[in-house]
N, C-alpha and C. Protein backbone atom coordinates (compact mmCIF):
# COMPACT_ATOMS: atom_id res chain seq x y z
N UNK A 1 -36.34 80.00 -86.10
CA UNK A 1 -35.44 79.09 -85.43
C UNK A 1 -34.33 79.84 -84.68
N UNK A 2 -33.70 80.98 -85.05
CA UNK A 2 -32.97 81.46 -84.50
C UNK A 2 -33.08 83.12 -84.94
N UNK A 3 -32.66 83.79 -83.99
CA UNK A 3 -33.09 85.31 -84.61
C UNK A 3 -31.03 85.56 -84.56
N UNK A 4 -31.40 87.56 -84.85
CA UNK A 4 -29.93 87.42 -84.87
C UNK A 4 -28.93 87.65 -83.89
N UNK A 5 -29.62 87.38 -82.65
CA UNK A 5 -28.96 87.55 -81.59
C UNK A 5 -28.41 85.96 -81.53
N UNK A 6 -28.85 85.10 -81.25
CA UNK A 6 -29.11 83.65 -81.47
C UNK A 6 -29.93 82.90 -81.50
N UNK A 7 -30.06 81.18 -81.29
CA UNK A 7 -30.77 80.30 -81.61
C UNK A 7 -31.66 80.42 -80.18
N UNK A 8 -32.79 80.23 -80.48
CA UNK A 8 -33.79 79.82 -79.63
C UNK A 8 -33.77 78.27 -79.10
N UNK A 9 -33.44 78.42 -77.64
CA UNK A 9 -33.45 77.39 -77.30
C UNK A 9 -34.38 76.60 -75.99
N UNK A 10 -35.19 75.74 -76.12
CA UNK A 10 -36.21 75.04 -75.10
C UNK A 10 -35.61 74.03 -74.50
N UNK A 11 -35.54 74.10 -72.94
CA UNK A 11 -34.67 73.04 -72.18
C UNK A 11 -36.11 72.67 -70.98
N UNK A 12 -36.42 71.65 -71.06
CA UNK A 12 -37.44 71.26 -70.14
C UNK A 12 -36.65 70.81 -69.02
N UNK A 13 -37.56 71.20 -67.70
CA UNK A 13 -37.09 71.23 -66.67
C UNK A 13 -37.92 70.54 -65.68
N UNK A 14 -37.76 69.84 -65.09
CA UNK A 14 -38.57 69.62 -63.56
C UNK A 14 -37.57 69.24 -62.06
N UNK A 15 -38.27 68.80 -61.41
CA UNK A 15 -37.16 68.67 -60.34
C UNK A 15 -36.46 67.29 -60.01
N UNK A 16 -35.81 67.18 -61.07
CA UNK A 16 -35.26 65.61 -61.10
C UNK A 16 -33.55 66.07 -61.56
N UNK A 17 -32.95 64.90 -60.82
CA UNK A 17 -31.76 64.85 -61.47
C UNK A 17 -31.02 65.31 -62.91
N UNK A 18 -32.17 64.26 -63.58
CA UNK A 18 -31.93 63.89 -64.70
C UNK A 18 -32.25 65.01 -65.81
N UNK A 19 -32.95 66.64 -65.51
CA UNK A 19 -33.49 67.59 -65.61
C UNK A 19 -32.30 68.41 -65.80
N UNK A 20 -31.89 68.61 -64.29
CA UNK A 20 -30.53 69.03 -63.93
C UNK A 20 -29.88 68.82 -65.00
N UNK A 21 -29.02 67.46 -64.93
CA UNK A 21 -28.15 67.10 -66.04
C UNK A 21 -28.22 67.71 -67.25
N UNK A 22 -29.28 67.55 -67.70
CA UNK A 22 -29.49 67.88 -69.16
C UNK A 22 -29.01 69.47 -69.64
N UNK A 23 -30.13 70.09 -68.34
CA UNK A 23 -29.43 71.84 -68.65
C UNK A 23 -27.71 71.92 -68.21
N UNK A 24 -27.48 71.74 -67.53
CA UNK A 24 -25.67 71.55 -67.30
C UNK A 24 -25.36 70.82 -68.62
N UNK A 25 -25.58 69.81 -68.82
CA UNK A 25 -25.11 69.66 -70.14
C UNK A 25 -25.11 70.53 -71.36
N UNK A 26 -26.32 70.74 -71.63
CA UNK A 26 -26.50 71.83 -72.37
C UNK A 26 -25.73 73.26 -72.60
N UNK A 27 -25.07 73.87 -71.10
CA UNK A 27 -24.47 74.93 -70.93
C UNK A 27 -23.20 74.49 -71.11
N UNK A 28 -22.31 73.50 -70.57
CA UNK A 28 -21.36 72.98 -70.75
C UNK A 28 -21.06 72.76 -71.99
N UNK A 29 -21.44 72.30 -72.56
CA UNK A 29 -20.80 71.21 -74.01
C UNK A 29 -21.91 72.26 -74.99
N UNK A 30 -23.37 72.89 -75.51
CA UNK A 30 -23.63 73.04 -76.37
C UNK A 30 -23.72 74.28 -76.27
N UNK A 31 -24.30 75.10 -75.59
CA UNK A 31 -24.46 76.77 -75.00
C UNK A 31 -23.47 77.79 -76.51
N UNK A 32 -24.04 78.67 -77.16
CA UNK A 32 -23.41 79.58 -78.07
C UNK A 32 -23.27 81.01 -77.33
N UNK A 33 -22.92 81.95 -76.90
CA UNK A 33 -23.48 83.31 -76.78
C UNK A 33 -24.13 83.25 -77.20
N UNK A 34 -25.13 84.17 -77.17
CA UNK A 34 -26.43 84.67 -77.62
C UNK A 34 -27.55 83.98 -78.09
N UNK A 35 -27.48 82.48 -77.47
CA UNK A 35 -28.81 81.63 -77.18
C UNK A 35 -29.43 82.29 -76.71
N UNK A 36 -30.75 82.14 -76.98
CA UNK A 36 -32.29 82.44 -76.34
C UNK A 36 -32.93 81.17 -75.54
N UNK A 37 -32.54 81.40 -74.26
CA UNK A 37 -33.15 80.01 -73.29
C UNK A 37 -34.47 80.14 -73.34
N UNK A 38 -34.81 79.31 -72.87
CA UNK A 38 -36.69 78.83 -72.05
C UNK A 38 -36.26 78.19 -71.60
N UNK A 39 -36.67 78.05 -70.20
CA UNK A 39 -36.95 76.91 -69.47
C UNK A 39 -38.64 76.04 -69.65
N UNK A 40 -38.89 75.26 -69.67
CA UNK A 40 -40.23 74.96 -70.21
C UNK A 40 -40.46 73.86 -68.65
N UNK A 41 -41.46 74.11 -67.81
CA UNK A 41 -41.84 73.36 -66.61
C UNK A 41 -43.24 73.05 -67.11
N UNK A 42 -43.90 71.81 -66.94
CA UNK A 42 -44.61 71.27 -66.73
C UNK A 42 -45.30 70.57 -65.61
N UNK A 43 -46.36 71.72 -65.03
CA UNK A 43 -47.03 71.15 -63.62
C UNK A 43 -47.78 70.15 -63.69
N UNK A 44 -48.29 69.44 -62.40
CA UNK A 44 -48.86 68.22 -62.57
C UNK A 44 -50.18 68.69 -62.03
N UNK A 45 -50.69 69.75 -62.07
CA UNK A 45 -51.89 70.09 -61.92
C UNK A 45 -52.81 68.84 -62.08
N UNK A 46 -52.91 68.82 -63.52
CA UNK A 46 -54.12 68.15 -64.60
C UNK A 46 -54.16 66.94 -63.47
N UNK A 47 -53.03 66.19 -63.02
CA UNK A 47 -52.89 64.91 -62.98
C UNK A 47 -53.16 64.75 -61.07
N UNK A 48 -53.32 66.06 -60.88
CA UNK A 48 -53.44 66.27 -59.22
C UNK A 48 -55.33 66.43 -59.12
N UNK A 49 -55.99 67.39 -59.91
CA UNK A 49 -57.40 67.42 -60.33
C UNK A 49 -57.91 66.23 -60.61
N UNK A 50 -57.50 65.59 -61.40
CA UNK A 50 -57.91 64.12 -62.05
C UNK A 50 -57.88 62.52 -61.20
N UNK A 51 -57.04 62.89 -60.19
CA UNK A 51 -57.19 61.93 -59.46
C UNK A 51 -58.75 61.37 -58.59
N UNK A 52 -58.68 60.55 -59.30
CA UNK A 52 -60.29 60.07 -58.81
C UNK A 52 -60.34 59.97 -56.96
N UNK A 53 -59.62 59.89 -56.05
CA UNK A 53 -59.72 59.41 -54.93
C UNK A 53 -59.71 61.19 -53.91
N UNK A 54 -59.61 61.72 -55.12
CA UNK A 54 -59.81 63.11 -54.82
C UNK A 54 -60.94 64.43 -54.53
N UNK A 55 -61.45 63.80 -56.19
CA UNK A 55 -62.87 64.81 -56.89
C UNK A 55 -63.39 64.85 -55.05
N UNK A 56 -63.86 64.26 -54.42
CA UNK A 56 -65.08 64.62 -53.67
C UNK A 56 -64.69 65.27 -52.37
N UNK A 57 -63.39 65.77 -52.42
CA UNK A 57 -62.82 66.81 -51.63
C UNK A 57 -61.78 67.93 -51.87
N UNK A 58 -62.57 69.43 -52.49
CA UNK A 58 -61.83 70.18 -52.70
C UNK A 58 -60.68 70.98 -51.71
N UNK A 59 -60.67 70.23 -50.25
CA UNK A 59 -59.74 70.75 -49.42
C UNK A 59 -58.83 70.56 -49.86
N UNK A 60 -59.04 69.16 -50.25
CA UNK A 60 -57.29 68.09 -50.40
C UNK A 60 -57.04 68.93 -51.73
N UNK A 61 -57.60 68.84 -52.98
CA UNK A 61 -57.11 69.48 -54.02
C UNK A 61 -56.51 70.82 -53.73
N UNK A 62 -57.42 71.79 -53.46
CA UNK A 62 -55.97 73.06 -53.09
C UNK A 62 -55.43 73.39 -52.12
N UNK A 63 -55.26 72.30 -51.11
CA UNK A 63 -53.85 71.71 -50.56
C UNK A 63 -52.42 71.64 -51.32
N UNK A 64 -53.30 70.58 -52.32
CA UNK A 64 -52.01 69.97 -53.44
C UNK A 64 -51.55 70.89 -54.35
N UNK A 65 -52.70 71.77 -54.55
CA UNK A 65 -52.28 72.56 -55.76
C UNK A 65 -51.61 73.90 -55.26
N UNK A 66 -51.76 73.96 -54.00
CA UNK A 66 -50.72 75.01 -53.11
C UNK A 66 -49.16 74.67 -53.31
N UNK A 67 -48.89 73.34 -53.10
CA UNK A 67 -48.07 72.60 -52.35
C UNK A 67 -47.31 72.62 -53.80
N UNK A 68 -47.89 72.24 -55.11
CA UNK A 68 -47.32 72.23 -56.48
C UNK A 68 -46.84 73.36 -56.68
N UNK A 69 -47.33 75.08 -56.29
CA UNK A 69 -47.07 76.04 -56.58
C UNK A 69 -45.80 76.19 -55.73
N UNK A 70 -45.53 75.79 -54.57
CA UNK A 70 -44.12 75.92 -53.88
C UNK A 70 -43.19 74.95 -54.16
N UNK A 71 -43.26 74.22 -54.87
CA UNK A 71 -42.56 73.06 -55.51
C UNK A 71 -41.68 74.30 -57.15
N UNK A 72 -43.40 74.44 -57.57
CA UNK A 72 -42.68 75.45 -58.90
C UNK A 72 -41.71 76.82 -58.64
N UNK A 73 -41.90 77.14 -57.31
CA UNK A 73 -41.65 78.40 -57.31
C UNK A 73 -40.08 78.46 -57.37
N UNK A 74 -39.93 77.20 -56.24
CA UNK A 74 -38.59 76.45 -55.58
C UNK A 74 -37.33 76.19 -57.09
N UNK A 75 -38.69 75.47 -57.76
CA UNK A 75 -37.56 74.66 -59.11
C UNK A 75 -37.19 76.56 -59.93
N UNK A 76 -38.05 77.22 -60.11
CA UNK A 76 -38.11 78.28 -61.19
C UNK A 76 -36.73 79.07 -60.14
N UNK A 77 -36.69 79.38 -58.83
CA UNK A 77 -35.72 79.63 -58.19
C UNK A 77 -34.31 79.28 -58.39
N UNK A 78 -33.91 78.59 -58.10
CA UNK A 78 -32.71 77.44 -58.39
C UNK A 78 -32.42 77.76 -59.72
N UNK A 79 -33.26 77.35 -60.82
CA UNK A 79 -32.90 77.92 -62.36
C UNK A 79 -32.11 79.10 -62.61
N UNK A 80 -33.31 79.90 -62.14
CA UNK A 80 -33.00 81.37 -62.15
C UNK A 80 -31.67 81.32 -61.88
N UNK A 81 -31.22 81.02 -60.02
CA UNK A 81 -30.00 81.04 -59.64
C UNK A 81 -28.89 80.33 -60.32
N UNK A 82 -28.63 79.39 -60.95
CA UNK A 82 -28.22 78.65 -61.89
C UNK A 82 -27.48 79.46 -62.66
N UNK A 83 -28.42 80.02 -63.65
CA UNK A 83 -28.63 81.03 -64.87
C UNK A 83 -27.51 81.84 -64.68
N UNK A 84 -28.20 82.84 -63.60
CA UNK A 84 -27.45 84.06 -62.84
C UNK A 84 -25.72 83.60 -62.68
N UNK A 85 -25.41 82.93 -62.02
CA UNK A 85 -24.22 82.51 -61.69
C UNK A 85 -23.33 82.13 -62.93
N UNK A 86 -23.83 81.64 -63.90
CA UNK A 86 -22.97 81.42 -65.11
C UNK A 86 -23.35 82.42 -66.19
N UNK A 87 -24.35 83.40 -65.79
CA UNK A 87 -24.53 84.65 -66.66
C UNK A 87 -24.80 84.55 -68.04
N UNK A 88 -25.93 83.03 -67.79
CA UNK A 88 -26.81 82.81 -68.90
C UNK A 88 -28.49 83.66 -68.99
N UNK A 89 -28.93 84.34 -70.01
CA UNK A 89 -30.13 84.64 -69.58
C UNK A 89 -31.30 83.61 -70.02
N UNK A 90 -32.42 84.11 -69.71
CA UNK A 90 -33.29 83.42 -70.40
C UNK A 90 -34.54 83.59 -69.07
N UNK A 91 -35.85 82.65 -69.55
CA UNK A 91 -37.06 83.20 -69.22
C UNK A 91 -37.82 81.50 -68.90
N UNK A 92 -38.85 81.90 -67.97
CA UNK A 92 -39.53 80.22 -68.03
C UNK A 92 -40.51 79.81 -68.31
N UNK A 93 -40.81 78.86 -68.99
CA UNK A 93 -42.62 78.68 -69.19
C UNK A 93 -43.31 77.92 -68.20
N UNK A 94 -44.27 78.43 -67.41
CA UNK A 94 -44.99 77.05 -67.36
C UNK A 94 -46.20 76.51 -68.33
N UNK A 95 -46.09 75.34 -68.53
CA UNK A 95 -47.31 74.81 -69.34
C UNK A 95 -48.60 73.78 -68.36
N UNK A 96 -48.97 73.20 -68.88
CA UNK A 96 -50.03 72.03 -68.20
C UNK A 96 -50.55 71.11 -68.96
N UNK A 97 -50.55 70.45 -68.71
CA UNK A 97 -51.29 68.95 -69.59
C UNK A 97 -50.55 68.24 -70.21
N UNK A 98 -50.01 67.03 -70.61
CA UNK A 98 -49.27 66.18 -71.04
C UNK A 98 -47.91 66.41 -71.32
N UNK A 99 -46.88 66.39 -70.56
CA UNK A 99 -45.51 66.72 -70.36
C UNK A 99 -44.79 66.71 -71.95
N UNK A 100 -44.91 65.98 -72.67
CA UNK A 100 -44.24 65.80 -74.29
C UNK A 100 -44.88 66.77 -74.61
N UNK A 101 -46.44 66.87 -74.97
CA UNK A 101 -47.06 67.92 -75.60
C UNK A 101 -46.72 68.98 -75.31
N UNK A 102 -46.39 69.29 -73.99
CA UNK A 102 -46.41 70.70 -73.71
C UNK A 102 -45.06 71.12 -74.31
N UNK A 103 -44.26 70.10 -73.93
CA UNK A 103 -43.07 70.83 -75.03
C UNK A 103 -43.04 71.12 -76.26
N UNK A 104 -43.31 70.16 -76.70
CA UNK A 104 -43.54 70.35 -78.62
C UNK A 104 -44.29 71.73 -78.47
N UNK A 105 -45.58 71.91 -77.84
CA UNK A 105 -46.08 73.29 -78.34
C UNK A 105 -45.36 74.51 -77.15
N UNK A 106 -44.33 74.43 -76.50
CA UNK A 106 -43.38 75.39 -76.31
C UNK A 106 -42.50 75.80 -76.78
N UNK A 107 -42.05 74.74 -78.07
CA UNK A 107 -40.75 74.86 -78.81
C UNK A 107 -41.26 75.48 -79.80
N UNK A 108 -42.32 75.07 -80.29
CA UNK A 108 -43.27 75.73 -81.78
C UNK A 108 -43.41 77.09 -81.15
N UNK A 109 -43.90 77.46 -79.95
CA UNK A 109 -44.22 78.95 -79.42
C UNK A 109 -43.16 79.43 -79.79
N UNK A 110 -41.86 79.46 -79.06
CA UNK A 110 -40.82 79.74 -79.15
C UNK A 110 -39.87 79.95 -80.26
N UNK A 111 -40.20 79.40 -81.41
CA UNK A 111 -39.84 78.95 -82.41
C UNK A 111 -38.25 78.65 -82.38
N UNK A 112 -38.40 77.29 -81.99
CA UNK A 112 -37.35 76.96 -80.65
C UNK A 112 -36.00 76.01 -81.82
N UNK A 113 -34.89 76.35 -81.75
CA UNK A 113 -34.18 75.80 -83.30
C UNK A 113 -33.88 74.56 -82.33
N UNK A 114 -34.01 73.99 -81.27
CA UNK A 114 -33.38 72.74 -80.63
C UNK A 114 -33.73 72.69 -79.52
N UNK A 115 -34.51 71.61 -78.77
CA UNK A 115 -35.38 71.01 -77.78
C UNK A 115 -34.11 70.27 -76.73
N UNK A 116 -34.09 70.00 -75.19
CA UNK A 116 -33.07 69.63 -74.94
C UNK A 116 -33.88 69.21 -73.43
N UNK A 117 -33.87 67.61 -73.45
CA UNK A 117 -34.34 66.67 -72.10
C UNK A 117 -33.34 66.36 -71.39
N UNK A 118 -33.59 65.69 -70.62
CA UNK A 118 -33.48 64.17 -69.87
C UNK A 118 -33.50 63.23 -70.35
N UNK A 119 -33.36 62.04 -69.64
CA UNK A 119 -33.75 60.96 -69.57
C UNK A 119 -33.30 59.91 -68.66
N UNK A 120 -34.48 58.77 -67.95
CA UNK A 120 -34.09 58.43 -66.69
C UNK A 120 -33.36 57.16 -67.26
N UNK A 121 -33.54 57.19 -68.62
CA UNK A 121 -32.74 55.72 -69.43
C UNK A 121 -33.42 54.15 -68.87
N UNK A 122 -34.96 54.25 -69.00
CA UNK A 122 -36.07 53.25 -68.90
C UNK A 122 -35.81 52.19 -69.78
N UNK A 123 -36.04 51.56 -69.45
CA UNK A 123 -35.54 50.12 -70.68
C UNK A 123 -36.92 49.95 -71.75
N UNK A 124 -36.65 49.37 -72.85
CA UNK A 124 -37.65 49.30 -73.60
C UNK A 124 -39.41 48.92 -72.92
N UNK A 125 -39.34 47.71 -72.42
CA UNK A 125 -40.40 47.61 -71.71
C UNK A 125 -40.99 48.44 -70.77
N UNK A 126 -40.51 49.22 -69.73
CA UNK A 126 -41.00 49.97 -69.32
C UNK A 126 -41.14 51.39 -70.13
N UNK A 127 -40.64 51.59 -70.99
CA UNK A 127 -41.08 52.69 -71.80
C UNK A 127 -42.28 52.73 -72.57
N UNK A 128 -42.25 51.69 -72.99
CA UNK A 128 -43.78 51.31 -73.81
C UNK A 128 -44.86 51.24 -72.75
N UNK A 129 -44.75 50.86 -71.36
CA UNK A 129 -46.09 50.62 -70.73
C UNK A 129 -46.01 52.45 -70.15
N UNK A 130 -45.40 52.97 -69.94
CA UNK A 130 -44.92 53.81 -68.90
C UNK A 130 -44.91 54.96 -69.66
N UNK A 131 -44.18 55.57 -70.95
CA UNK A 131 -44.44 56.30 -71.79
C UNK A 131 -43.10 57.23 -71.34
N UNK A 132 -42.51 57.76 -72.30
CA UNK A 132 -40.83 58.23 -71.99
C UNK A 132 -41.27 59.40 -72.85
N UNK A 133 -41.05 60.66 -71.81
CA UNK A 133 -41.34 62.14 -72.68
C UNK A 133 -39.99 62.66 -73.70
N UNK A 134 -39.02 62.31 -73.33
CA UNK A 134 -37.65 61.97 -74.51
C UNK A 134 -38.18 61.50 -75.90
N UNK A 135 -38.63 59.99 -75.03
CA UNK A 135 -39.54 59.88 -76.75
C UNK A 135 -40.61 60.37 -77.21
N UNK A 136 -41.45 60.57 -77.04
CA UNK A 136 -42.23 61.79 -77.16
C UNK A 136 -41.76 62.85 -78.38
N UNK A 137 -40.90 63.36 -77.45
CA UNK A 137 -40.35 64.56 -77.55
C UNK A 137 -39.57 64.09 -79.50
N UNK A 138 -38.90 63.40 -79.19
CA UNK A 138 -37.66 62.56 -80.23
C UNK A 138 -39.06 62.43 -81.42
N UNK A 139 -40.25 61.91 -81.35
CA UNK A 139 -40.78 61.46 -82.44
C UNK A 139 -42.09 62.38 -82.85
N UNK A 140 -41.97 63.58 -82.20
CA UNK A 140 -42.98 64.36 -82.48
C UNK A 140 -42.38 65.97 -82.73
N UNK A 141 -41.06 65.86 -82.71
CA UNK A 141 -40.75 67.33 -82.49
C UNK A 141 -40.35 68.18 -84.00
N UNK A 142 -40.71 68.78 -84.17
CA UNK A 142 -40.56 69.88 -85.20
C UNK A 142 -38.70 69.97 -85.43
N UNK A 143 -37.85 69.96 -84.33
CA UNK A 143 -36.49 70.48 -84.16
C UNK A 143 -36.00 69.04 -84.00
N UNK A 144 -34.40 69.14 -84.22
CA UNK A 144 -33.26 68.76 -83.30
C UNK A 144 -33.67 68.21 -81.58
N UNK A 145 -33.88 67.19 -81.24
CA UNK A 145 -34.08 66.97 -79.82
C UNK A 145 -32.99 66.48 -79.07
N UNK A 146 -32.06 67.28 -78.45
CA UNK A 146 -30.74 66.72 -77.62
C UNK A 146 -31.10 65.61 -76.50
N UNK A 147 -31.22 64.51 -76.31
CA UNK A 147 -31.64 64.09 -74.88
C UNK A 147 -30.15 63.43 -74.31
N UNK A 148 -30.28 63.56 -73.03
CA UNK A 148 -29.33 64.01 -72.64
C UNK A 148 -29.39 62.83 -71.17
N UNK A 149 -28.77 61.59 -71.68
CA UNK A 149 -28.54 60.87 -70.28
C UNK A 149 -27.60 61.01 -69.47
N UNK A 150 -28.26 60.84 -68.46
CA UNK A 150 -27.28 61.02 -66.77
C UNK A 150 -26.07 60.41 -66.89
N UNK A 151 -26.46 58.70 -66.72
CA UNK A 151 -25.10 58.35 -66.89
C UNK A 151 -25.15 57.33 -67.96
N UNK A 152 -23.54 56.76 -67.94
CA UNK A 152 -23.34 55.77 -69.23
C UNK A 152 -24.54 55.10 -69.19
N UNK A 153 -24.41 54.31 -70.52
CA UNK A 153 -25.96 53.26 -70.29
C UNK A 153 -25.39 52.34 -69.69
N UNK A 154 -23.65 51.53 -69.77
CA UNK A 154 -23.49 50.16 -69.29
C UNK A 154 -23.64 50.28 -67.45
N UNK A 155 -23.67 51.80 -67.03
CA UNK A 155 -24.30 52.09 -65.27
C UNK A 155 -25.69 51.13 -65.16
N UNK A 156 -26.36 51.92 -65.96
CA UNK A 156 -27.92 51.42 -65.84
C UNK A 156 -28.32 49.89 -65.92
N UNK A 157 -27.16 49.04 -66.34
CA UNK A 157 -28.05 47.78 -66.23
C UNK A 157 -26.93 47.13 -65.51
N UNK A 158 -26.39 47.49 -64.70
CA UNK A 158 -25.52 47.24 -63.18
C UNK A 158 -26.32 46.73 -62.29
């Protein structure tokens, strides 16, 4: 969970606001010296391959899967720069296949003492049809899961 430099810590990332937030939060308000970051990214490969309106043209697929790699390169950039500027270190994963899963088994890799999201703050119903990697994350995780909303909740139903 933590070595003796410090705690191992997994902050999932993609290119959303609400991503953002979470790691700023994280550095702001929870950050120790001598945390051990990950960034943990999850590509949408699987979900770019799998598209049925796709299979019968591999142009379009590594088109997309070009287009995902400059998307990742972009987000892993920015981090980095992030990092650098507040003279946090740390390292990034990418994973693939089911965005919750991949965390849980990045935090277990990592042997990660505290997991740290997002969240776009979905209302119950759409969470259940729609599936919320927060929760996910919240009901499957080995650790501590910080999730970390954008804004108040009484914003969200404005």
């Amino acid at each position: 969970m933590a070595t003796e430099e410090g705690r191992n810590v997994v902050i999932a990332i993609d290119d959303s606001e609400f991503s953002e937030y979470a790691f700023d939060f994280y550095v702001q308000q929870v950050h120790r010296p001598g945390d051990n970051i990950t960034l943990v990214h999850c590509s949408e490969y699987a979900s770019l391959i799998h598209a049925p309106a796709l299979l019968t043209d591999p142009v379009v697929v590594a088109e997309l899967i070009k287009e995902e790699e400059v998307k990742v390169k972009h987000l892993v950039d920015k981090y980095s720069e992030k990092m650098k500027k507040i003279h946090v270190g740390g390292k990034v994963k990418q994973m693939t296949g089911k965005v919750g899963e991949a965390i849980i088994e990045a935090a277990k890799g990592e042997n990660a003492a505290m997991i740290v999201v997002g969240t776009r703050g979905m209302g119950k119903m759409r969470r259940t049809f729609l599936g919320s990697v927060s929760d996910y994350c919240l009901h499957h995780s080995p650790v501590p899961v910080l999730v970390c909303r954008h804004k108040p909740v009484n914003e969200h139903k404005k």
